[in-house]
PDB file of N, CA and C in Angstrom:
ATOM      1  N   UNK A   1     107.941   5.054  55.076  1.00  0.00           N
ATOM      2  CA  UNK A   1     108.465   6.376  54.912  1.00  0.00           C
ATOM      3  C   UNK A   1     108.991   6.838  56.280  1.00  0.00           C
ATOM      4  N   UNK A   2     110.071   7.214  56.422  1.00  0.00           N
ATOM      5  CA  UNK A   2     110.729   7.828  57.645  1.00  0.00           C
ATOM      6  C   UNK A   2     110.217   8.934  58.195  1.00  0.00           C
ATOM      7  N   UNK A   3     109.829   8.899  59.292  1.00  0.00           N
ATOM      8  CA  UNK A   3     109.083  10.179  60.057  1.00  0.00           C
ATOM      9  C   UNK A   3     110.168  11.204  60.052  1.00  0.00           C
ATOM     10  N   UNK A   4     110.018  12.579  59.609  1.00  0.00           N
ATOM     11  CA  UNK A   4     110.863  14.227  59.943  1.00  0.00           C
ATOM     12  C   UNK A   4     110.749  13.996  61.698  1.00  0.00           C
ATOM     13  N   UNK A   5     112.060  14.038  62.059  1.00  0.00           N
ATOM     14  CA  UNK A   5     112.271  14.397  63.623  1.00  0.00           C
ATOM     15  C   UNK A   5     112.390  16.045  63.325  1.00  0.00           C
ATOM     16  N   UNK A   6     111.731  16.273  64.792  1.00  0.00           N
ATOM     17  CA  UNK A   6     111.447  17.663  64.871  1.00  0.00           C
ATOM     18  C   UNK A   6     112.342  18.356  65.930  1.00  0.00           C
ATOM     19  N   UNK A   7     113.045  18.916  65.557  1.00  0.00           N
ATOM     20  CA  UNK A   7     113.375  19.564  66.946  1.00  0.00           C
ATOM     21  C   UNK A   7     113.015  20.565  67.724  1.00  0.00           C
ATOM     22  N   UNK A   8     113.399  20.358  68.867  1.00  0.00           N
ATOM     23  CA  UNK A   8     112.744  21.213  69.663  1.00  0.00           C
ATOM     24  C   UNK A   8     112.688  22.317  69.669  1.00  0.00           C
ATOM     25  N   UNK A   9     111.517  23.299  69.827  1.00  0.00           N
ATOM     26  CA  UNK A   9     111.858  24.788  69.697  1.00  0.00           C
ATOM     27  C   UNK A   9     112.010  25.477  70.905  1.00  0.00           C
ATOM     28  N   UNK A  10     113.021  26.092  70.707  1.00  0.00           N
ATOM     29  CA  UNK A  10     114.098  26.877  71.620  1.00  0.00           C
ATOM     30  C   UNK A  10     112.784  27.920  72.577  1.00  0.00           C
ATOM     31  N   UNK A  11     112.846  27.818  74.123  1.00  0.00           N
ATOM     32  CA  UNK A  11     111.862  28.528  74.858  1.00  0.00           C
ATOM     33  C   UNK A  11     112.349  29.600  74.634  1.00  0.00           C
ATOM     34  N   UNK A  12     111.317  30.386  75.111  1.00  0.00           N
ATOM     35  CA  UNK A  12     111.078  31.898  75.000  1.00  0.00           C
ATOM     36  C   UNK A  12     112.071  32.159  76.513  1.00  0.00           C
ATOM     37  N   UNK A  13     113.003  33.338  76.422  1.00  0.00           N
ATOM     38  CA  UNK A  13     113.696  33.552  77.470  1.00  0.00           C
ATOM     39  C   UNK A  13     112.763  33.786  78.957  1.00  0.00           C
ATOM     40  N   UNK A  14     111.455  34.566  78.918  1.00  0.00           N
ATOM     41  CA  UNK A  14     110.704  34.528  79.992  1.00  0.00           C
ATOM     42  C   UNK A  14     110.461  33.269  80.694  1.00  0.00           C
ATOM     43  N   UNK A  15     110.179  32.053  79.999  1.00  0.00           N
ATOM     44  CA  UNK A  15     109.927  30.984  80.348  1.00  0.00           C
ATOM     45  C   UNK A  15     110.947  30.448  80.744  1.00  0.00           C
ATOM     46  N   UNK A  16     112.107  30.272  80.399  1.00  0.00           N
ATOM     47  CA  UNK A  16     112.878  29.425  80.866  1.00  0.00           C
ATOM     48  C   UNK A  16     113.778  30.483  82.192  1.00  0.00           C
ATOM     49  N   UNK A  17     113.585  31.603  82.381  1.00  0.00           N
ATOM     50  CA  UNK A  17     113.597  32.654  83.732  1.00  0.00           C
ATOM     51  C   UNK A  17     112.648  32.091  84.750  1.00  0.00           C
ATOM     52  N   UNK A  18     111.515  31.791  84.459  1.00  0.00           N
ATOM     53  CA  UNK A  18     110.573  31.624  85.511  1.00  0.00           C
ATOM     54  C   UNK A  18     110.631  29.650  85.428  1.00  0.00           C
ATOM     55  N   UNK A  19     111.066  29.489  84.903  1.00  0.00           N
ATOM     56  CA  UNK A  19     111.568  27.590  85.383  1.00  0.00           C
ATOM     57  C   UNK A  19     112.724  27.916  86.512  1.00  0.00           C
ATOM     58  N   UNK A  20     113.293  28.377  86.009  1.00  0.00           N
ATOM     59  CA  UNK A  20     114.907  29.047  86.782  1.00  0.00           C
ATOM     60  C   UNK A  20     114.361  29.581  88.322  1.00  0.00           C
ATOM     61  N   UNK A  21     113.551  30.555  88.226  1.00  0.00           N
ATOM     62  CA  UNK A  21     113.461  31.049  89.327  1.00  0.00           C
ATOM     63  C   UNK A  21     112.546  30.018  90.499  1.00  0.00           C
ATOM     64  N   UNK A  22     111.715  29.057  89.864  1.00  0.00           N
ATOM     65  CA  UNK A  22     110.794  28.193  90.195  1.00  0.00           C
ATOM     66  C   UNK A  22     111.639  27.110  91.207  1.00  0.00           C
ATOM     67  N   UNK A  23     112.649  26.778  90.176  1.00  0.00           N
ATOM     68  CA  UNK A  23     113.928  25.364  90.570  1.00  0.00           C
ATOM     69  C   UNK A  23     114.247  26.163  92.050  1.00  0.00           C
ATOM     70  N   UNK A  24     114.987  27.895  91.409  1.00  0.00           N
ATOM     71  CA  UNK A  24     115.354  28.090  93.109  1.00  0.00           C
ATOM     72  C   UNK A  24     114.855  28.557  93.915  1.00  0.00           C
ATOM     73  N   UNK A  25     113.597  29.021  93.900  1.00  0.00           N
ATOM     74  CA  UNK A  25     112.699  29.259  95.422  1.00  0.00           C
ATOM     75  C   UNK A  25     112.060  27.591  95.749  1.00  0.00           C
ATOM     76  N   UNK A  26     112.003  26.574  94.636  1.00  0.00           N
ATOM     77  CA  UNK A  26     111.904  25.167  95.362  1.00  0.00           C
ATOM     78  C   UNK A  26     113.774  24.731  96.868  1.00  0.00           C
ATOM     79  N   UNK A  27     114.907  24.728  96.070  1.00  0.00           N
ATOM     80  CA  UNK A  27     115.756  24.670  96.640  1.00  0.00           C
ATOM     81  C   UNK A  27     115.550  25.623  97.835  1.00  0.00           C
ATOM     82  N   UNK A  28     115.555  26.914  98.042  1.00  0.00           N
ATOM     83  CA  UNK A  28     115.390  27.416  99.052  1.00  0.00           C
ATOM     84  C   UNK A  28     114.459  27.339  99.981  1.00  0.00           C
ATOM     85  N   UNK A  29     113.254  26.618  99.238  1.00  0.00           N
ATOM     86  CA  UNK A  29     112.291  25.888 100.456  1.00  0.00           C
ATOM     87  C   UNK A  29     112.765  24.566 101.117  1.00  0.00           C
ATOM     88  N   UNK A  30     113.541  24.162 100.507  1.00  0.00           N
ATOM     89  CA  UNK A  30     114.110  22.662 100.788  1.00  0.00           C
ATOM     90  C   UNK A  30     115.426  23.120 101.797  1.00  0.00           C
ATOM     91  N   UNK A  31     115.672  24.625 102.187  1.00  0.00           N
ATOM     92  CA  UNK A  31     116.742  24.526 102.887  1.00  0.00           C
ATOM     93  C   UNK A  31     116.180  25.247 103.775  1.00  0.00           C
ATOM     94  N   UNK A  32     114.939  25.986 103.651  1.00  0.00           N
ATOM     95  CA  UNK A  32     114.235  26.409 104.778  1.00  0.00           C
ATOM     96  C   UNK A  32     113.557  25.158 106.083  1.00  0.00           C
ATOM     97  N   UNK A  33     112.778  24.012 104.882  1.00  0.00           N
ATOM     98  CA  UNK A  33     112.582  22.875 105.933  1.00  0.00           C
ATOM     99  C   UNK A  33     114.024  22.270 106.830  1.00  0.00           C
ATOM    100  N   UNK A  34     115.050  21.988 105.873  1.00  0.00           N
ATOM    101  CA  UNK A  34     116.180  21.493 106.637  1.00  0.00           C
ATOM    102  C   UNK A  34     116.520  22.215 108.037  1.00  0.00           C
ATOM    103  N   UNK A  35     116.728  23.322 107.948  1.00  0.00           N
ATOM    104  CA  UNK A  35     116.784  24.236 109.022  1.00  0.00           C
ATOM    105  C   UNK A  35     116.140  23.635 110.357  1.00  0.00           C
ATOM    106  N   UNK A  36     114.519  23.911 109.768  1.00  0.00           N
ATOM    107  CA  UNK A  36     113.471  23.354 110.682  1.00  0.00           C
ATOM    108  C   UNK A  36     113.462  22.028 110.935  1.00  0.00           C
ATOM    109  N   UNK A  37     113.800  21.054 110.498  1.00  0.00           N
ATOM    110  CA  UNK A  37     114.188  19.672 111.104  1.00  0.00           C
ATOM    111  C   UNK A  37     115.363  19.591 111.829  1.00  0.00           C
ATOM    112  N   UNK A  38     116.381  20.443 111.384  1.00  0.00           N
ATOM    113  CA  UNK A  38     117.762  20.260 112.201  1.00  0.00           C
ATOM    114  C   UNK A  38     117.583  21.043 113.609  1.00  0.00           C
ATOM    115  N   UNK A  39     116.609  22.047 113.593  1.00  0.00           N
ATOM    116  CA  UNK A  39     115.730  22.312 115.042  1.00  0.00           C
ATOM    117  C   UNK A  39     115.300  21.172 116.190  1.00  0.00           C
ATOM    118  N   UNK A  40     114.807  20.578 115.532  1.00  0.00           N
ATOM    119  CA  UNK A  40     113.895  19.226 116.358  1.00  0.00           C
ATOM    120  C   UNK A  40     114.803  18.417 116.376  1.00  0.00           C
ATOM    121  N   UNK A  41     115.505  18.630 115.930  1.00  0.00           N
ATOM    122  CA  UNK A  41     116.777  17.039 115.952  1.00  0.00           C
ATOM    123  C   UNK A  41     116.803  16.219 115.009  1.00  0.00           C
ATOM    124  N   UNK A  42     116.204  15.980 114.013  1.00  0.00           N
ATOM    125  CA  UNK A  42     115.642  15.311 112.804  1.00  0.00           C
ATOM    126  C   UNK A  42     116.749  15.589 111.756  1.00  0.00           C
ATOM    127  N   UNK A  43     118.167  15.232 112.158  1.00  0.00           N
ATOM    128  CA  UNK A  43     119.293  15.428 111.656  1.00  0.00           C
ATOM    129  C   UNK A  43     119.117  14.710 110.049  1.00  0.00           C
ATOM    130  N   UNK A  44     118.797  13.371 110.078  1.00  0.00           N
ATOM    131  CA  UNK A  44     118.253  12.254 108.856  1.00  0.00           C
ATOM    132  C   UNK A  44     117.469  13.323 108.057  1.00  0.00           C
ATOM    133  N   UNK A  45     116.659  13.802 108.162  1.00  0.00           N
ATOM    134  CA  UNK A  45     115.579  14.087 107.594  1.00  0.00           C
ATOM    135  C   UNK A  45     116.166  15.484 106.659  1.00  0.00           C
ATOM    136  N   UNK A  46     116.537  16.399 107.753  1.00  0.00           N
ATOM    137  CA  UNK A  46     117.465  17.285 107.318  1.00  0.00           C
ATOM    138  C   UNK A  46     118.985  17.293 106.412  1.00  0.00           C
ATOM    139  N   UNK A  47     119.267  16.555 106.583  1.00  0.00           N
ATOM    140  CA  UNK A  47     120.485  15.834 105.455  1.00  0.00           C
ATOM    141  C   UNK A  47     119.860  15.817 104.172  1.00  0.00           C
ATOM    142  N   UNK A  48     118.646  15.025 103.937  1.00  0.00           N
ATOM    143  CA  UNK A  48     117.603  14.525 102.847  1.00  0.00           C
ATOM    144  C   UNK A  48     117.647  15.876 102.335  1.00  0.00           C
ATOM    145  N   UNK A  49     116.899  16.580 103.010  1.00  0.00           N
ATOM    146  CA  UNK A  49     116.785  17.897 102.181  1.00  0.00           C
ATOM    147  C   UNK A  49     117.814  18.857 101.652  1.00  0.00           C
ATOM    148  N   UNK A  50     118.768  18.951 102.459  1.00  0.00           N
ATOM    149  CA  UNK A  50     120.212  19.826 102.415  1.00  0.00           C
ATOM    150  C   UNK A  50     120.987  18.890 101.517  1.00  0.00           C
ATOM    151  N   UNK A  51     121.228  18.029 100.935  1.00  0.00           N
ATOM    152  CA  UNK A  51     121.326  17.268  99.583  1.00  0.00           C
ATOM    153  C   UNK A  51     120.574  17.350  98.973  1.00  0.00           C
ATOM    154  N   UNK A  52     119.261  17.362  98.951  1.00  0.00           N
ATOM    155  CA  UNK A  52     118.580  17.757  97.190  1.00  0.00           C
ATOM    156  C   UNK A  52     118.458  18.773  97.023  1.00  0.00           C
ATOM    157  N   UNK A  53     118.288  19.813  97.952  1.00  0.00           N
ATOM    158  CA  UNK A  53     118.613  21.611  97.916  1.00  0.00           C
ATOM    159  C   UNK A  53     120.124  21.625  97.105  1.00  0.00           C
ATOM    160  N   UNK A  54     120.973  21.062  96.898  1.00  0.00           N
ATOM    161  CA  UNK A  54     122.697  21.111  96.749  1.00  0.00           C
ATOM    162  C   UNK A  54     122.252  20.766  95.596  1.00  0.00           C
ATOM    163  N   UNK A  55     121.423  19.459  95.039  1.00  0.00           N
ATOM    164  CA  UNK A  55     121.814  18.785  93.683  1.00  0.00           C
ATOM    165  C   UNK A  55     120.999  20.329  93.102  1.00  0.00           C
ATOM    166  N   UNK A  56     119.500  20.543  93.070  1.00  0.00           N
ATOM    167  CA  UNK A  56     118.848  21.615  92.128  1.00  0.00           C
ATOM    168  C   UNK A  56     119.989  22.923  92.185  1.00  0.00           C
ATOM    169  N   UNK A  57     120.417  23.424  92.957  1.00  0.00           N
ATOM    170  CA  UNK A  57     121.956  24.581  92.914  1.00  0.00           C
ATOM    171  C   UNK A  57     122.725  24.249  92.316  1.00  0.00           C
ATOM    172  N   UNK A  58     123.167  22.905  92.159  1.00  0.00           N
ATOM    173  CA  UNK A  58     124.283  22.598  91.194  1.00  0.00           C
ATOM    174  C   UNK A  58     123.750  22.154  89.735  1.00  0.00           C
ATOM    175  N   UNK A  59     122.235  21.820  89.959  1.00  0.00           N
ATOM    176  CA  UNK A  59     122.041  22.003  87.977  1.00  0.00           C
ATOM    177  C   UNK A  59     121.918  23.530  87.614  1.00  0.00           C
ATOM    178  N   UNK A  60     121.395  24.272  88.593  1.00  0.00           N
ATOM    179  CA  UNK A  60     121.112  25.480  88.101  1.00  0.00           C
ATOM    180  C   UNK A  60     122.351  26.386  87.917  1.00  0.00           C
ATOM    181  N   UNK A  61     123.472  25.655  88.715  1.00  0.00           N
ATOM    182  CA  UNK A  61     124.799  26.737  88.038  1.00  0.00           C
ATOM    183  C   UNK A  61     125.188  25.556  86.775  1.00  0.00           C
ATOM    184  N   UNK A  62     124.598  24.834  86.679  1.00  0.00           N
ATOM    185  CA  UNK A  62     125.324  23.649  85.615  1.00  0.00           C
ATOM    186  C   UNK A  62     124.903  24.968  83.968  1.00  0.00           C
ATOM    187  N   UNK A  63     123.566  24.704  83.784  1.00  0.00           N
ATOM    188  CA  UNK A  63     122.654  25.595  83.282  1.00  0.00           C
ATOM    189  C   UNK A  63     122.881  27.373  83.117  1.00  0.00           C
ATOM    190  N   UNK A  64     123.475  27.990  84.005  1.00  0.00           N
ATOM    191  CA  UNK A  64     123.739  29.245  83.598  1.00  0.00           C
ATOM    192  C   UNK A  64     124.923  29.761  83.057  1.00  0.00           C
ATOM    193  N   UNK A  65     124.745  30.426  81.401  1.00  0.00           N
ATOM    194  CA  UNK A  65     126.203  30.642  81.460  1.00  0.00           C
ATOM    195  C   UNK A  65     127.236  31.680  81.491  1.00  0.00           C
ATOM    196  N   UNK A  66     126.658  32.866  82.987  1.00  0.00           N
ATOM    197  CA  UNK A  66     127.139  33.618  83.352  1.00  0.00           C
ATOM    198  C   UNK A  66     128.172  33.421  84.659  1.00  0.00           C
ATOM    199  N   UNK A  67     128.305  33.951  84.361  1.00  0.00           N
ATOM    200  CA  UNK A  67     129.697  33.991  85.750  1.00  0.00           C
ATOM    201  C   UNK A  67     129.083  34.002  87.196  1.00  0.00           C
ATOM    202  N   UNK A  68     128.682  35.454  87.553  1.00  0.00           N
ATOM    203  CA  UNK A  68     128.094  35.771  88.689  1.00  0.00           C
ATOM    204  C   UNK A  68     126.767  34.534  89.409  1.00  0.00           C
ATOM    205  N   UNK A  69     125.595  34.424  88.201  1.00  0.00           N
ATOM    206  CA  UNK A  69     124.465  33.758  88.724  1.00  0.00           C
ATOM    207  C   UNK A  69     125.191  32.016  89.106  1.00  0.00           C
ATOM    208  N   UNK A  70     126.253  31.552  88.474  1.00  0.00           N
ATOM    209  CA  UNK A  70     126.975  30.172  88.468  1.00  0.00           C
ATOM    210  C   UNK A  70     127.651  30.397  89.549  1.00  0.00           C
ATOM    211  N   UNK A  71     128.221  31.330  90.329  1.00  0.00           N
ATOM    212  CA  UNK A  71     128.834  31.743  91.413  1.00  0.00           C
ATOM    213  C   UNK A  71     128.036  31.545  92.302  1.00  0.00           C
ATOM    214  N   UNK A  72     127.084  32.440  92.248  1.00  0.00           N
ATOM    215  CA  UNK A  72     126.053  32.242  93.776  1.00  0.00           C
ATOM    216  C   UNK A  72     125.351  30.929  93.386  1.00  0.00           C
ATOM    217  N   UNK A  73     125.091  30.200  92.619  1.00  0.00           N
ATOM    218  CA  UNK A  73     124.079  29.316  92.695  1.00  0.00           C
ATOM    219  C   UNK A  73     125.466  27.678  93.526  1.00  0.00           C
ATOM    220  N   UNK A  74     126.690  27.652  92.756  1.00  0.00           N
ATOM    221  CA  UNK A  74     127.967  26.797  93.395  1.00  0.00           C
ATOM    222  C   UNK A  74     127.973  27.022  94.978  1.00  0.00           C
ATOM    223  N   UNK A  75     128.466  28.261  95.211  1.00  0.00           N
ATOM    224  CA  UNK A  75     128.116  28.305  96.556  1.00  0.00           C
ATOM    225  C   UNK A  75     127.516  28.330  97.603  1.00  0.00           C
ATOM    226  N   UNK A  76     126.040  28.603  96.986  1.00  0.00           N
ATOM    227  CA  UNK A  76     124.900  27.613  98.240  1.00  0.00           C
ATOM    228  C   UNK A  76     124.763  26.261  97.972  1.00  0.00           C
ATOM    229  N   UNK A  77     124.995  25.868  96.628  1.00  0.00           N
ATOM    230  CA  UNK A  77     125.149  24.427  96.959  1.00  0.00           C
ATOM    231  C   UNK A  77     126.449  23.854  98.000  1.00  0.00           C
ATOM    232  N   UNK A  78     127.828  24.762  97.434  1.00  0.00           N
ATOM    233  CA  UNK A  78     128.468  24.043  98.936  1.00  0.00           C
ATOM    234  C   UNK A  78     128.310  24.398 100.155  1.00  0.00           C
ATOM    235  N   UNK A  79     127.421  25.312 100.663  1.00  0.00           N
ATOM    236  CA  UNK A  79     126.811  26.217 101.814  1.00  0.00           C
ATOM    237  C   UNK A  79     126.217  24.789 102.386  1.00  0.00           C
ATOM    238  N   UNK A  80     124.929  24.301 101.366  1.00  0.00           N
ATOM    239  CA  UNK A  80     124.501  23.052 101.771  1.00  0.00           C
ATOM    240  C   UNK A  80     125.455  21.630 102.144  1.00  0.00           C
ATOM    241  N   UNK A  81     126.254  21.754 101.369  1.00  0.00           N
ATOM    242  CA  UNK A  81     127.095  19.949 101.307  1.00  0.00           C
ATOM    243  C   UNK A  81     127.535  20.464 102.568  1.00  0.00           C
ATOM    244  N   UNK A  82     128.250  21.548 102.714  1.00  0.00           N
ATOM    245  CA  UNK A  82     129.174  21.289 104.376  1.00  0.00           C
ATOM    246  C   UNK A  82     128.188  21.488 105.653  1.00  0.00           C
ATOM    247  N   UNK A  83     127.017  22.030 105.415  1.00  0.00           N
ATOM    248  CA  UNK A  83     125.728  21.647 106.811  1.00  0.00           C
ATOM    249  C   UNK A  83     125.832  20.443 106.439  1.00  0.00           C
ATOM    250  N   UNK A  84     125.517  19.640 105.746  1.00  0.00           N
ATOM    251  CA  UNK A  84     125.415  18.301 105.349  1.00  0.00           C
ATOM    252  C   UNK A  84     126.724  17.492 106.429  1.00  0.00           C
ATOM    253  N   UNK A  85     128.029  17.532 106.126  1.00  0.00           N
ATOM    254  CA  UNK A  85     129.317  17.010 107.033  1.00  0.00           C
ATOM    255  C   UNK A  85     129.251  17.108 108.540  1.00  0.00           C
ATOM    256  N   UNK A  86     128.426  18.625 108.421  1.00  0.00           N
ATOM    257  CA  UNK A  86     128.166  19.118 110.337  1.00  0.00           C
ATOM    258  C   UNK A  86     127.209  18.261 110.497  1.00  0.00           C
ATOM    259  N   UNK A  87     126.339  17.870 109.888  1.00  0.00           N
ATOM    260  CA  UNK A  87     124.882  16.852 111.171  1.00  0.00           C
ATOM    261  C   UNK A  87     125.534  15.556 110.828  1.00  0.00           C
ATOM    262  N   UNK A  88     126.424  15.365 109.763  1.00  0.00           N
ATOM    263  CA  UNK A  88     126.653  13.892 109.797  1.00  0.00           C
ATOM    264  C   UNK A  88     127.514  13.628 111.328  1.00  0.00           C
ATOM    265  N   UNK A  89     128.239  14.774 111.527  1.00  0.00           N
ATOM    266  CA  UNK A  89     128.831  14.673 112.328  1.00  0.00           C
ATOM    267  C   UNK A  89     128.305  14.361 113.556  1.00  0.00           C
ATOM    268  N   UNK A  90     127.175  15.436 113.878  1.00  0.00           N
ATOM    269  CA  UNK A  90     126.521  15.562 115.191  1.00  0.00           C
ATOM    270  C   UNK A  90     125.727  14.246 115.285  1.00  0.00           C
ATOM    271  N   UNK A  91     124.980  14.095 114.175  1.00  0.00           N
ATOM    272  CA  UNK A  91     124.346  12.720 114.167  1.00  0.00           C
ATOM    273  C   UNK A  91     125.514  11.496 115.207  1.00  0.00           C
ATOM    274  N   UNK A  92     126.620  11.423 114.287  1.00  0.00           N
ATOM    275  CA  UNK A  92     127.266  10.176 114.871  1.00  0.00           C
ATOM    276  C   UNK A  92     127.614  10.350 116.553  1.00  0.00           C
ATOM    277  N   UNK A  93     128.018  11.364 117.166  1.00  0.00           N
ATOM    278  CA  UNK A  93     127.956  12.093 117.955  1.00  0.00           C
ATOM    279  C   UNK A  93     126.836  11.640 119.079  1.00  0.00           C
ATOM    280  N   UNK A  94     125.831  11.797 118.619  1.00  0.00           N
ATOM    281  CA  UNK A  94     124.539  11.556 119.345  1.00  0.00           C
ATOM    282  C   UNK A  94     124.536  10.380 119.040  1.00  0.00           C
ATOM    283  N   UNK A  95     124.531   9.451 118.562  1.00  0.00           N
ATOM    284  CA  UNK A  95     124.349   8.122 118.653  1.00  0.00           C
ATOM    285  C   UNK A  95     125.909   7.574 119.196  1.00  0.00           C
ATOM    286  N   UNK A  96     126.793   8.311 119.094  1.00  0.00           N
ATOM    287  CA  UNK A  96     127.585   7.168 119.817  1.00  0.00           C
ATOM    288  C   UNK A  96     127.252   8.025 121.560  1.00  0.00           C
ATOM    289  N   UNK A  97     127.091   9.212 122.113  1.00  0.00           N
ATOM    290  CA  UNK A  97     126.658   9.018 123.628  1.00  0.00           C
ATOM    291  C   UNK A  97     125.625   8.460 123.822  1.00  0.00           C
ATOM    292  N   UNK A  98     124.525   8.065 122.780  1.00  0.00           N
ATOM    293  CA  UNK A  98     123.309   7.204 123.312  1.00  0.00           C
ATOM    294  C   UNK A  98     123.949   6.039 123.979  1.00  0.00           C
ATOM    295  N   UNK A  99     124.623   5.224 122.938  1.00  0.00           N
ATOM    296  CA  UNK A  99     125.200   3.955 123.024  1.00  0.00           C
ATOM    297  C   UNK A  99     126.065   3.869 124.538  1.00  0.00           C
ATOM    298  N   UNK A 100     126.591   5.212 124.805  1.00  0.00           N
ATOM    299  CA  UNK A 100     128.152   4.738 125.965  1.00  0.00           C
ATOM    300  C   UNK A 100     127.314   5.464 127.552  1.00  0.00           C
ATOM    301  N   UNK A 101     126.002   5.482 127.086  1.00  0.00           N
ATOM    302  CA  UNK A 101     125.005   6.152 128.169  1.00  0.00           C
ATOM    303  C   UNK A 101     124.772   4.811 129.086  1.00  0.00           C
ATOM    304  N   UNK A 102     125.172   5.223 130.111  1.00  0.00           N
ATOM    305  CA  UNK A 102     124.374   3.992 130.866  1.00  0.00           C
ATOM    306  C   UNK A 102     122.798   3.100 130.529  1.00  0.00           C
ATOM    307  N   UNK A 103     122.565   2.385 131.036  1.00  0.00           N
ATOM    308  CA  UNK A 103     121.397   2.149 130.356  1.00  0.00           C
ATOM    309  C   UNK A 103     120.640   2.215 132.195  1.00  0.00           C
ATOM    310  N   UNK A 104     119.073   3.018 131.429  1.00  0.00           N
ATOM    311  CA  UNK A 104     118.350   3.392 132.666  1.00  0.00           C
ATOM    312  C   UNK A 104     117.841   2.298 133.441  1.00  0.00           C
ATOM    313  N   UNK A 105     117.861   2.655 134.920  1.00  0.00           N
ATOM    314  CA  UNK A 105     117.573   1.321 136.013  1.00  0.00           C
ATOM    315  C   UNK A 105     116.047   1.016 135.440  1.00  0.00           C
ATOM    316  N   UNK A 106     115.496   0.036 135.920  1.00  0.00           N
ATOM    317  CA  UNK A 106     114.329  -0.389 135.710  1.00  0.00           C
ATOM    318  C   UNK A 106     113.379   0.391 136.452  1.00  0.00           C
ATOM    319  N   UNK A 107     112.168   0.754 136.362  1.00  0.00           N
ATOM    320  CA  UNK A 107     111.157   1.564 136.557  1.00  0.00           C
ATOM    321  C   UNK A 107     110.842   0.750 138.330  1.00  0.00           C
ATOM    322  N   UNK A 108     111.113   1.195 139.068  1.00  0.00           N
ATOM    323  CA  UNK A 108     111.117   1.181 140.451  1.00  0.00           C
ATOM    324  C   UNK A 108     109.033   1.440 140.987  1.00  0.00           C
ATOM    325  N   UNK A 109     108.303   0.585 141.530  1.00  0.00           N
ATOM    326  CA  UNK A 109     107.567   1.664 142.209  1.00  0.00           C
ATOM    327  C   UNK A 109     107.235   2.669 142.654  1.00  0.00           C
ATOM    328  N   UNK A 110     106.532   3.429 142.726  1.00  0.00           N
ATOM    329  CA  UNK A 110     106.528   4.711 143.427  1.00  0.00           C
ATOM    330  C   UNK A 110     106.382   4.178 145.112  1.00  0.00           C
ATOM    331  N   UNK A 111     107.682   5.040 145.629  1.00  0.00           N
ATOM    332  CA  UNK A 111     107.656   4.561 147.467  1.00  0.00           C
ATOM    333  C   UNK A 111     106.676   4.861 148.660  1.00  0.00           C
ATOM    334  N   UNK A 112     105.665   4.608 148.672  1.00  0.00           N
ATOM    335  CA  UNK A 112     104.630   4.684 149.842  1.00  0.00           C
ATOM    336  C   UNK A 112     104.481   3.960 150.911  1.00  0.00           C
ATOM    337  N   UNK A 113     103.234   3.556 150.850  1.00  0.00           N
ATOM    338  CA  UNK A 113     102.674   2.846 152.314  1.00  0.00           C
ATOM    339  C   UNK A 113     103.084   1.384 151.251  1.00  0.00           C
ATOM    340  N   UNK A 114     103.028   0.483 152.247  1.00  0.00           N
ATOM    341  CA  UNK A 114     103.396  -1.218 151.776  1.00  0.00           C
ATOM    342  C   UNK A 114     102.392  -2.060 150.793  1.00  0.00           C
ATOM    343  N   UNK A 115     101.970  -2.733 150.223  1.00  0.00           N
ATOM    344  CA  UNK A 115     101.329  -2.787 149.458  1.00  0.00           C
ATOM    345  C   UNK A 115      99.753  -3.360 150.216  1.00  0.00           C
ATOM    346  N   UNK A 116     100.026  -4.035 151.550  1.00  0.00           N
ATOM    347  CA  UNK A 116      98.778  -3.974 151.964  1.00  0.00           C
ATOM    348  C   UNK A 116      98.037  -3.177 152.859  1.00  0.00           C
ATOM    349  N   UNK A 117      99.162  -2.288 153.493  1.00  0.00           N
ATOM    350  CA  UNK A 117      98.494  -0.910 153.814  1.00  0.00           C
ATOM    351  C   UNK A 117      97.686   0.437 152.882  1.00  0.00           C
ATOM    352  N   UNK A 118      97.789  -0.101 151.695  1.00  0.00           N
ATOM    353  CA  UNK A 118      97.441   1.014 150.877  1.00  0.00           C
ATOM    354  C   UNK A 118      95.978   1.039 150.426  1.00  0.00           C
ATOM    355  N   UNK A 119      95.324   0.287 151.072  1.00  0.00           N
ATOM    356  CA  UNK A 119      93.528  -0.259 150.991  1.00  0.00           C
ATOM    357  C   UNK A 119      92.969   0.794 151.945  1.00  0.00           C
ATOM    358  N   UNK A 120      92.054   1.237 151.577  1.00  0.00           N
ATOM    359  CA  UNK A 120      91.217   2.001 152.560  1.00  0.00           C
ATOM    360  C   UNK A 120      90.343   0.835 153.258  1.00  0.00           C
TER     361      UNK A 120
END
């Protein structure tokens, strides 16, 4: 006998408000850390986040089907993608003056007395 597929029952508008609001105070924590890594220099790390902050903004305007909330939610996601272009940038930046940096002399002694004058 063929099982009745059930479909799903449609959430209660409160609930699917507070998924909504959940998705974007997660994204906005994910662009609060980015911030704070792109502080320390942790450009990699910060990219990571400032791309998955972009993807949850872009389901959540995928998902709304008002004008205004699909507006602001598109444009912090591209708020994010173009920080995203700036550290790619700076990143390459910093690794190519690492690379064209001289490379440091070898660790020298410290200059004193001669090495067998230095005995009490």
């Amino acid at each position: 006998m063929p099982e009745a597929q059930v479909a799903p029952k449609p959430q209660p508008q409160s609930t699917q408000a507070s998924k909504v609001k959940k998705i974007e105070m997660y994204a906005a924590h994910l662009v609060n850390e980015a911030v704070a890594k792109e502080k320390v220099g942790r450009f990699g790390d910060a990219i990571v986040d400032y791309l998955q902050a972009a993807e949850l903004l872009l389901l959540l305007a995928k998902g709304t089907p008002e004008y205004t909330p699909w507006k602001a939610f598109s444009d912090r996601a591209i708020a994010c993608h173009q920080r995203v272009r700036i550290l790619i940038a700076k990143r390459k930046l910093a690794e190519e003056a690492a690379e064209a940096a001289p490379p440091s002399p070898p660790h020298a002694p410290p200059q004193g007395l001669p090495a067998g004058q230095d005995k009490v």
